[in-house]
Structure formats: structure tokens, C-alpha cells
C-alpha atoms as a PDB file:
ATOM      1  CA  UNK A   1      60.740  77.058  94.224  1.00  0.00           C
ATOM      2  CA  UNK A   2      61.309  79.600  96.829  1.00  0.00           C
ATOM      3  CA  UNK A   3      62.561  79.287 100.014  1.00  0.00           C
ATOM      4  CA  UNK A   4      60.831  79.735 103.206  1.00  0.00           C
ATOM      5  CA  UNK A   5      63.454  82.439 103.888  1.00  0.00           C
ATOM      6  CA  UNK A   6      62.763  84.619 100.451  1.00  0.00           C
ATOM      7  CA  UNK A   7      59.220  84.781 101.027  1.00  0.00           C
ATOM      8  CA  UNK A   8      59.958  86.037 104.423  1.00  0.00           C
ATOM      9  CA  UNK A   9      61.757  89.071 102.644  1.00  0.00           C
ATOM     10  CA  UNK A  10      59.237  90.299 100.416  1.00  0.00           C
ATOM     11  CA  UNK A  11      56.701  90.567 103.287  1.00  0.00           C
ATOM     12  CA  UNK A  12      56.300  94.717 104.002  1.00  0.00           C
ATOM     13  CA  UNK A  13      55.089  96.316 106.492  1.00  0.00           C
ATOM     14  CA  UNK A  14      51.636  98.015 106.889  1.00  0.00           C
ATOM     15  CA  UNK A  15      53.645 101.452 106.709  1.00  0.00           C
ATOM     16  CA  UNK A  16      55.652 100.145 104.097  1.00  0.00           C
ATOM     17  CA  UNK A  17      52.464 100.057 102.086  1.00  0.00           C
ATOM     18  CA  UNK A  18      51.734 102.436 102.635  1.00  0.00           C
ATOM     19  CA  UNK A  19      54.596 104.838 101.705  1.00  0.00           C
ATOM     20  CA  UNK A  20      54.901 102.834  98.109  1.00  0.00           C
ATOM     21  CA  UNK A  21      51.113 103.146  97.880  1.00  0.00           C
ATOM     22  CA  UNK A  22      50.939 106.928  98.922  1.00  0.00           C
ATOM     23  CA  UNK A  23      53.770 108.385  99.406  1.00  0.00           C
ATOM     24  CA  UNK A  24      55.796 109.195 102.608  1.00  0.00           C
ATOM     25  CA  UNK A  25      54.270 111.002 105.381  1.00  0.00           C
ATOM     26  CA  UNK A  26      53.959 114.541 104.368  1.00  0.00           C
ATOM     27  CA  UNK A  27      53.336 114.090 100.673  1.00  0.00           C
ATOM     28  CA  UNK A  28      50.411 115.972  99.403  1.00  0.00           C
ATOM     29  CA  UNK A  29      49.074 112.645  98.181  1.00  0.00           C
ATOM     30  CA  UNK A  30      49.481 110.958 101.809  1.00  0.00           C
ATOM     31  CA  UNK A  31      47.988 113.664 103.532  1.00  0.00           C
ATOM     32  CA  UNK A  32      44.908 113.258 101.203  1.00  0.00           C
ATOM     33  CA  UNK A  33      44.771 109.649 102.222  1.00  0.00           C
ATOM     34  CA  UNK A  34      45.398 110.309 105.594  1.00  0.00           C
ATOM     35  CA  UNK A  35      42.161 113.029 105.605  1.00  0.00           C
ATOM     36  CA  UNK A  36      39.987 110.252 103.790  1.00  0.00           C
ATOM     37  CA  UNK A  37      40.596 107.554 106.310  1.00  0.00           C
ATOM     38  CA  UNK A  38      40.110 109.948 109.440  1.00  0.00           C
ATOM     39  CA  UNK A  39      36.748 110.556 108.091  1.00  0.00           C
ATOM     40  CA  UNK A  40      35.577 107.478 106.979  1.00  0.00           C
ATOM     41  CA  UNK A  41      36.943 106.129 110.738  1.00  0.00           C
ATOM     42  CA  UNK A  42      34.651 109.142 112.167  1.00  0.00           C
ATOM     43  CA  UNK A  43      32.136 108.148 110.425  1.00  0.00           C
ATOM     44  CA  UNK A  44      32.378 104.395 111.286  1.00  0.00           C
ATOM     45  CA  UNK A  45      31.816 105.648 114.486  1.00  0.00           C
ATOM     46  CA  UNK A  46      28.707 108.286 114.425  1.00  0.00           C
ATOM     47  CA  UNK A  47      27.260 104.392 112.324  1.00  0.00           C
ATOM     48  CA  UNK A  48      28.388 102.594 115.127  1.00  0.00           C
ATOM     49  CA  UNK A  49      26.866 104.374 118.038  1.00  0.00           C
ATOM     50  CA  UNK A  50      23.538 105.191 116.152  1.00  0.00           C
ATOM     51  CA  UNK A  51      23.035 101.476 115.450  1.00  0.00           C
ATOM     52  CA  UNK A  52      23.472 100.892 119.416  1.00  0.00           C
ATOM     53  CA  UNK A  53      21.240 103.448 120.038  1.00  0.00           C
ATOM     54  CA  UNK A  54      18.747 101.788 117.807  1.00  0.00           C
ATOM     55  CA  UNK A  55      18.386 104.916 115.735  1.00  0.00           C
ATOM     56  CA  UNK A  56      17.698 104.767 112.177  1.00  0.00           C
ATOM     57  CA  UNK A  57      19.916 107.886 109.558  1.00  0.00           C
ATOM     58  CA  UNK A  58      16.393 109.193 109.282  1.00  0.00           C
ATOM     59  CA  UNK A  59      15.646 109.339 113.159  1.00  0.00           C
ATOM     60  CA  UNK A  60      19.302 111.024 113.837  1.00  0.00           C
ATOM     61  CA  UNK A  61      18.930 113.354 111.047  1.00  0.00           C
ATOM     62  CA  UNK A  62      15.325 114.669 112.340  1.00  0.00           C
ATOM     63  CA  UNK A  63      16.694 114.716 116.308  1.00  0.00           C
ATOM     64  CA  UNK A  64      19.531 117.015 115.166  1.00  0.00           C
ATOM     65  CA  UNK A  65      18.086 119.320 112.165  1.00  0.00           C
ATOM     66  CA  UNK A  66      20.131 117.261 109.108  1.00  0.00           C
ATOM     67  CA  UNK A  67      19.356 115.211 106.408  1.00  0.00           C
ATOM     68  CA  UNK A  68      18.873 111.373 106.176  1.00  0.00           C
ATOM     69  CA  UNK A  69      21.035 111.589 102.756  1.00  0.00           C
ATOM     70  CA  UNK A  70      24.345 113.970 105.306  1.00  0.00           C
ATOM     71  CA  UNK A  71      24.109 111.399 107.596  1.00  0.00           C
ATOM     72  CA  UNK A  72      24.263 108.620 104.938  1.00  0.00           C
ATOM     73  CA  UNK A  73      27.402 110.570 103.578  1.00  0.00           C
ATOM     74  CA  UNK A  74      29.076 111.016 106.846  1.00  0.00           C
ATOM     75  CA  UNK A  75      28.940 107.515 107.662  1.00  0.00           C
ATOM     76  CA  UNK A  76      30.636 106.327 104.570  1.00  0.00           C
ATOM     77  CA  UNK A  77      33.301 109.063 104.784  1.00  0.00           C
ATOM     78  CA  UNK A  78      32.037 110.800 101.734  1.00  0.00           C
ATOM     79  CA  UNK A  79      31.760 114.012 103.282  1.00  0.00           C
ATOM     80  CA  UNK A  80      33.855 116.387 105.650  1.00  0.00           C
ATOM     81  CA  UNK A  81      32.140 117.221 108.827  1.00  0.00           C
ATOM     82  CA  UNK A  82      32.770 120.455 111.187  1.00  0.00           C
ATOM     83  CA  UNK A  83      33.174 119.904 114.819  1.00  0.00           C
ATOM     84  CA  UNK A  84      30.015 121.505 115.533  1.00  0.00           C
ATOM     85  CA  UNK A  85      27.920 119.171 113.536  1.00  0.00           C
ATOM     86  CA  UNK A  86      30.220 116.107 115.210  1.00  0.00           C
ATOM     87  CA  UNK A  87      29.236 117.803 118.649  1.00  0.00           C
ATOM     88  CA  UNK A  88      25.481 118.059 117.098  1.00  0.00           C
ATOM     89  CA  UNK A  89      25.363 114.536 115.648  1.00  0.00           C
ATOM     90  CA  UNK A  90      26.753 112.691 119.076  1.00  0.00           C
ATOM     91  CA  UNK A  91      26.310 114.851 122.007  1.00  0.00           C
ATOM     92  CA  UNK A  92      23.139 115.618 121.052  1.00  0.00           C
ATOM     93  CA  UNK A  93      21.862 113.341 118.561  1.00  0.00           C
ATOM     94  CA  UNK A  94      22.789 110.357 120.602  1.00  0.00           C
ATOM     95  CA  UNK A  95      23.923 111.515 123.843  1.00  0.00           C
ATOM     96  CA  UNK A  96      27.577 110.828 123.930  1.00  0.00           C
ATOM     97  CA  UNK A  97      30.196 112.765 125.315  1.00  0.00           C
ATOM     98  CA  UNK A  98      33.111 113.614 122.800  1.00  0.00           C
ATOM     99  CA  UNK A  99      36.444 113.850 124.185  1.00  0.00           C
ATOM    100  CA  UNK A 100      39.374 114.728 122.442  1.00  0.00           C
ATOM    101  CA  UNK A 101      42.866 114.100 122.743  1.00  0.00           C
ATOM    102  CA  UNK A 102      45.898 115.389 120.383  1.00  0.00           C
ATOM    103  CA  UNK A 103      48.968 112.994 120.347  1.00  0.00           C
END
């Protein structure tokens, strides 16, 4: 039986993680998962502000000149999206202001 002690040291971190699951930052396949979950948390949030604008995929597509099946795509981070079409999709689509911020 182990102790409480040696199941403290095979806890990892999230990082940890993800190095062994990815690679270290800067790895060709890290940067791929780093792309992936920058778009699917972009496109959490085009899903989360058109639900609280009570807008259906269809209604955002036809206010901004996309289609229901893009929008569908971009909000399960299946597809990369410009900056002009994230401008399109919340400035215009649902009236949000888009600020952005480099760290």
C-alpha cells in the first residue's frame, strides 16, 4: 500500500502534462496544440456571446453574410478564422467590441 507521501509525488502539474503529452513549448507538435486550443477557446466564445444574444448559427450567419455550417465549425474549433471574419462575426454580428491585448 502506498503512502500518503508517494502518491503526493506522482501528482504533475498541468504543464507537466502537458510537455509529456506534447512536447515542450516550441515543439512543432506543441505549437499545433497550442493553435487548436486558441481556436476552439475563440470559438467557445463567438458560442457564448451568440447564445446571450439569443441568436441562433443560422441567424448570425445570415446578419453577417456566412454560413450556418462556418459558424457551426468555428464554434467547435474546427476551422481557422481571419481577424476580419472575427471582427465580422462579433462586432457586427453581435455587437461586441473586440479588444486585443498581446502579453
Amino acid at each position: 500500500m502506498k503512502t500518503k507521501n508517494q502518491n503526493i509525488k506522482n501528482i504533475t502539474t498541468f504543464d507537466e502534462h502537458l510537455d509529456s503529452r506534447y512536447g515542450k513549448i516550441g515543439t512543432i507538435k506543441r505549437t499545433n496544440f497550442e493553435i487548436k486550443a486558441k481556436a476552439f477557446a475563440i470559438g467557445e466564445v463567438i458560442k457564448e456571446e451568440r447564445q446571450s444574444s439569443s441568436m441562433t448559427q443560422e441567424q448570425l450567419a445570415d446578419k453577417t453574410g456566412t454560413k450556418k455550417s462556418f459558424i457551426s465549425r468555428i464554434e467547435n474549433g474546427h476551422s481557422d478564422i481571419q481577424l476580419s471574419t472575427l471582427y465580422r462575426l462579433l462586432e457586427l454580428g453581435l455587437g461586441r467590441k473586440i479588444s486585443l491585448r498581446i502579453l
